[in-house]
C-alpha atoms as a PDB file:
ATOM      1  CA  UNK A   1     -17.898  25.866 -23.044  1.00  0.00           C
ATOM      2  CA  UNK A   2     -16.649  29.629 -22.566  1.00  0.00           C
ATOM      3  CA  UNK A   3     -17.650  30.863 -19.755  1.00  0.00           C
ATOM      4  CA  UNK A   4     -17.217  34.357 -17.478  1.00  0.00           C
ATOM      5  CA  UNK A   5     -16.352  34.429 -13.730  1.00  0.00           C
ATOM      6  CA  UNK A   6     -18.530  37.145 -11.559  1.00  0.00           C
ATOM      7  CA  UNK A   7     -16.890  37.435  -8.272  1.00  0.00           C
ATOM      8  CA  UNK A   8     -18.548  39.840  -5.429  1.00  0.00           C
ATOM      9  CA  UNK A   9     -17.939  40.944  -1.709  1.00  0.00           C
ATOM     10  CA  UNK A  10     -18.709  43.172   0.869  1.00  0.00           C
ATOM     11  CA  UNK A  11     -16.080  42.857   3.516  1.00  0.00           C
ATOM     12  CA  UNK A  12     -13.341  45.084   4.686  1.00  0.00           C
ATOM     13  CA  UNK A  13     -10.980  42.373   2.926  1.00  0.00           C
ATOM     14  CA  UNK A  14     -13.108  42.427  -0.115  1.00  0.00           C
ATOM     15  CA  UNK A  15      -9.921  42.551  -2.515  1.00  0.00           C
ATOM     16  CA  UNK A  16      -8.217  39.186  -0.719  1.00  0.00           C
ATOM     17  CA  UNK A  17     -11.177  37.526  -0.896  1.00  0.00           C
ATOM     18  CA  UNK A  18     -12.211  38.711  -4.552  1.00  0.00           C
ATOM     19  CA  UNK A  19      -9.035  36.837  -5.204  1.00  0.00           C
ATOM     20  CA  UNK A  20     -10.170  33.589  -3.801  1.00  0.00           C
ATOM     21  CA  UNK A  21     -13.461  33.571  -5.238  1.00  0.00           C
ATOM     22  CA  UNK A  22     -11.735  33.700  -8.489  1.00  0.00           C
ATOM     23  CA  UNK A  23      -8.869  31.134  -8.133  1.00  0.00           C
ATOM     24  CA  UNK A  24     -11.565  28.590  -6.678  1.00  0.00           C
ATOM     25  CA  UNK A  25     -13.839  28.923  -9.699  1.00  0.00           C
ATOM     26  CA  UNK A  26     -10.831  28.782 -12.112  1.00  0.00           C
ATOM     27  CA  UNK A  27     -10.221  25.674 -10.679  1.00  0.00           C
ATOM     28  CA  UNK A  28     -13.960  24.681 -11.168  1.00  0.00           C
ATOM     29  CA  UNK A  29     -14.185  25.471 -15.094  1.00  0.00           C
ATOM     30  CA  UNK A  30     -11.037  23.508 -15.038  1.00  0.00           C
ATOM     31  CA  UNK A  31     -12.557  20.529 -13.446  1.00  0.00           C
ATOM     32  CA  UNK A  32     -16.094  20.765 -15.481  1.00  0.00           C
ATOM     33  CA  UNK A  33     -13.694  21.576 -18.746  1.00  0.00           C
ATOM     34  CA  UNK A  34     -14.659  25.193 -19.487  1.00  0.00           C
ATOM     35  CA  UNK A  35     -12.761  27.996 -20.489  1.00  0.00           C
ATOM     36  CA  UNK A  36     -12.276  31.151 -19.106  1.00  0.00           C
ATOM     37  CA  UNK A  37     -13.078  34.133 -21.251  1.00  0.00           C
ATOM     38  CA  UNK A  38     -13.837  37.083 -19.417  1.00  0.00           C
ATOM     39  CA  UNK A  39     -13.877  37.904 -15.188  1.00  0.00           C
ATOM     40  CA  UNK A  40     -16.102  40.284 -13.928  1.00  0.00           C
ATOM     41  CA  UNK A  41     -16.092  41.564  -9.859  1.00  0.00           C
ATOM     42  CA  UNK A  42     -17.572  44.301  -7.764  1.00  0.00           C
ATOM     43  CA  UNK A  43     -16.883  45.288  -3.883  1.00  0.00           C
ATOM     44  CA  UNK A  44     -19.247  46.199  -1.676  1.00  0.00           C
ATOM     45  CA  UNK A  45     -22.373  47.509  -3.345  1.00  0.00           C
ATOM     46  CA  UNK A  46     -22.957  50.305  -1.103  1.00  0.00           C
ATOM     47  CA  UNK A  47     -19.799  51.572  -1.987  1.00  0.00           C
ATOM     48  CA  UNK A  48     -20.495  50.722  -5.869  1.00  0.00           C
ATOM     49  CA  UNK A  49     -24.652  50.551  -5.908  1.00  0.00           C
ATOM     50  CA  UNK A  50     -23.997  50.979  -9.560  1.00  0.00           C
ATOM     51  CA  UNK A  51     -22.144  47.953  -9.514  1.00  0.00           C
ATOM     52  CA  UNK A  52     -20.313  48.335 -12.688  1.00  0.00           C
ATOM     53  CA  UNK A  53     -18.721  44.695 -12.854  1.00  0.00           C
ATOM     54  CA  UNK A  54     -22.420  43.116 -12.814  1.00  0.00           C
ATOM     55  CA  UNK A  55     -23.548  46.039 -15.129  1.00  0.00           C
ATOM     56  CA  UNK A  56     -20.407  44.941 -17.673  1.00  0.00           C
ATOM     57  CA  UNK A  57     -21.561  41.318 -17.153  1.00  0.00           C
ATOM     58  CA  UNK A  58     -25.215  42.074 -18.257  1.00  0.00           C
ATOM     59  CA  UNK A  59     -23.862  43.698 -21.105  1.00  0.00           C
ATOM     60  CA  UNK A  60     -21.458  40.761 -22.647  1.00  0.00           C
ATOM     61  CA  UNK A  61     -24.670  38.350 -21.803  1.00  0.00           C
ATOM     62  CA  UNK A  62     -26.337  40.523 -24.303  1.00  0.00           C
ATOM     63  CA  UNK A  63     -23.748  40.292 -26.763  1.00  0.00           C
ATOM     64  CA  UNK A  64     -23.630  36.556 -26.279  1.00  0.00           C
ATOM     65  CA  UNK A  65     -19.248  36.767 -25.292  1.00  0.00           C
ATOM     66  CA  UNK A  66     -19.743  33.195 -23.804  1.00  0.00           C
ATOM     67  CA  UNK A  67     -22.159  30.465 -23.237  1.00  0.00           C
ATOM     68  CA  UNK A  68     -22.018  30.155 -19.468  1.00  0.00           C
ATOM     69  CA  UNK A  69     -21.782  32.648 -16.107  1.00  0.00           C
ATOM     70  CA  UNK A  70     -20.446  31.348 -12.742  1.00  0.00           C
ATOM     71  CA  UNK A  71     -20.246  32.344  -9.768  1.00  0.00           C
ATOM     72  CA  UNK A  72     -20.276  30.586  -6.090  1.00  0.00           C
ATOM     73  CA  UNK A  73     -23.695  31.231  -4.812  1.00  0.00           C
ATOM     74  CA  UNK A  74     -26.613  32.938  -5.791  1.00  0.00           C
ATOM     75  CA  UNK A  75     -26.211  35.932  -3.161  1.00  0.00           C
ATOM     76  CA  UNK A  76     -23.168  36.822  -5.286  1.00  0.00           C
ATOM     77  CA  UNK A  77     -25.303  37.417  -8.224  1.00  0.00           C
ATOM     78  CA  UNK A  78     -28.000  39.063  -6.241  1.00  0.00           C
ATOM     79  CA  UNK A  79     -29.208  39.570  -2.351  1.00  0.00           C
ATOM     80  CA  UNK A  80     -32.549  40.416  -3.768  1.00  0.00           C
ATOM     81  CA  UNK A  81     -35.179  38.434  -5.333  1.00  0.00           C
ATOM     82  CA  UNK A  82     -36.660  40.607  -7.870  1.00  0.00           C
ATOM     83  CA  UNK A  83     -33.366  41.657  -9.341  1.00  0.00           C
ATOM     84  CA  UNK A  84     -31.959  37.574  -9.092  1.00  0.00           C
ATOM     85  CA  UNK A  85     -35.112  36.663 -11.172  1.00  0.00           C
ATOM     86  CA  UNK A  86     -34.978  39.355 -13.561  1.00  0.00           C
ATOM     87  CA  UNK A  87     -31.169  37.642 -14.415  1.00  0.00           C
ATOM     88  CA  UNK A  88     -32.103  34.700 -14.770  1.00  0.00           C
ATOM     89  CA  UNK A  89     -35.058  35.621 -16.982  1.00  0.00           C
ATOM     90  CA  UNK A  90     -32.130  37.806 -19.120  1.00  0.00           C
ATOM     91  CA  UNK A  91     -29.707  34.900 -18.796  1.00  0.00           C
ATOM     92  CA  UNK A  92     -32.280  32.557 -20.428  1.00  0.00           C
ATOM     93  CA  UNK A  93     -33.372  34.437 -23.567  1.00  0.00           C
ATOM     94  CA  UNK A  94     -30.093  34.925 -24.402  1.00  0.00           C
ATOM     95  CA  UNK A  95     -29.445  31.940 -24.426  1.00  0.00           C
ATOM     96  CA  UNK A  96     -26.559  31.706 -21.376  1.00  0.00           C
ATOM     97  CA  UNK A  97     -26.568  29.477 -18.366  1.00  0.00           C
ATOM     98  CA  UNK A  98     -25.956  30.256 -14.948  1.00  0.00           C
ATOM     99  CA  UNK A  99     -23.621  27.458 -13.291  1.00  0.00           C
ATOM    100  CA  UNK A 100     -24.059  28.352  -9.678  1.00  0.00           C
ATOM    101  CA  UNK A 101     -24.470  26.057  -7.155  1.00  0.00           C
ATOM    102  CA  UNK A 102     -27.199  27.254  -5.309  1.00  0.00           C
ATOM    103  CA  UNK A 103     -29.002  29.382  -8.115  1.00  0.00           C
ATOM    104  CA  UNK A 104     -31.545  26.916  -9.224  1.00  0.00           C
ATOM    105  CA  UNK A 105     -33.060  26.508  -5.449  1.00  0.00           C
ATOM    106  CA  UNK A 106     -32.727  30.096  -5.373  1.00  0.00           C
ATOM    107  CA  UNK A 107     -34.443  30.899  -8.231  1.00  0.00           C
ATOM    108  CA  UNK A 108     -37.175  28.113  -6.752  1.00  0.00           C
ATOM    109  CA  UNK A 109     -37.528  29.699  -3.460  1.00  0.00           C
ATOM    110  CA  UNK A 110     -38.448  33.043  -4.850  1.00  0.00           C
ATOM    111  CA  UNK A 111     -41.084  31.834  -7.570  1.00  0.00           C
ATOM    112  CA  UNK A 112     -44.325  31.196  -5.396  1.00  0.00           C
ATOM    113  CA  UNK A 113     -43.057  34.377  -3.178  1.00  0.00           C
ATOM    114  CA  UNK A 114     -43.396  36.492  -7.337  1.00  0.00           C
ATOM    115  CA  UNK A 115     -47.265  34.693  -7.694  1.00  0.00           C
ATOM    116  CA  UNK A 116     -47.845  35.655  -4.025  1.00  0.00           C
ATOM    117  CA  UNK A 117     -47.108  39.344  -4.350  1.00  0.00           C
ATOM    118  CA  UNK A 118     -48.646  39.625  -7.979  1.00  0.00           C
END
């Protein structure tokens, strides 16, 4: 399975710790037997609220450039519920999965909170 890294941090060692992020989930598609096609990162989004690595990752999802994103939580994705749903929702038509460890309960959490506000 190809698959694309998204890495993401806020903290004054944001660059260090990108770096982490990304060796631990090389060594994760290693384990599950995926390959690494394409890395995508962004530091702290109030210094990038654009956030041009997760913009860049939408895109390729779009364009189908591999069958699988990961990342190590859900909060790396998104901090916000509306915008988390909204990529899985994108993620899913397009046929891409979302190997995070937390994202399904995420995703679960924030599904009677959608009903409740609608």
């Amino acid at each position: 399975m190809r698959v694309a890294i998204y890495v993401q941090d806020s903290t004054v060692r944001a660059m260090i710790d990108l770096r982490k992020q990304e060796q631990a989930l090389r060594r994760l598609a290693a384990e599950k037997g995926y390959e690494v096609v394409s890395v995508f990162s962004d530091i702290d989004p109030v210094v990038d609220p654009d956030r041009q690595g997760m913009n860049a990752l939408r895109e390729a999802i779009r364009e189908r450039r591999f069958d699988a994103v990961v990342a190590l939580s859900a909060d790396r994705l998104y901090q916000d519920a509306e915008s988390l749903l909204g990529f899985a929702e994108e993620c899913r038509r397009m046929g891409v999965q979302v190997d995070v460890p937390d994202f399904e309960e995420a995703i679960a959490e924030q599904i009677p909170n959608r009903r409740m506000a609608a």
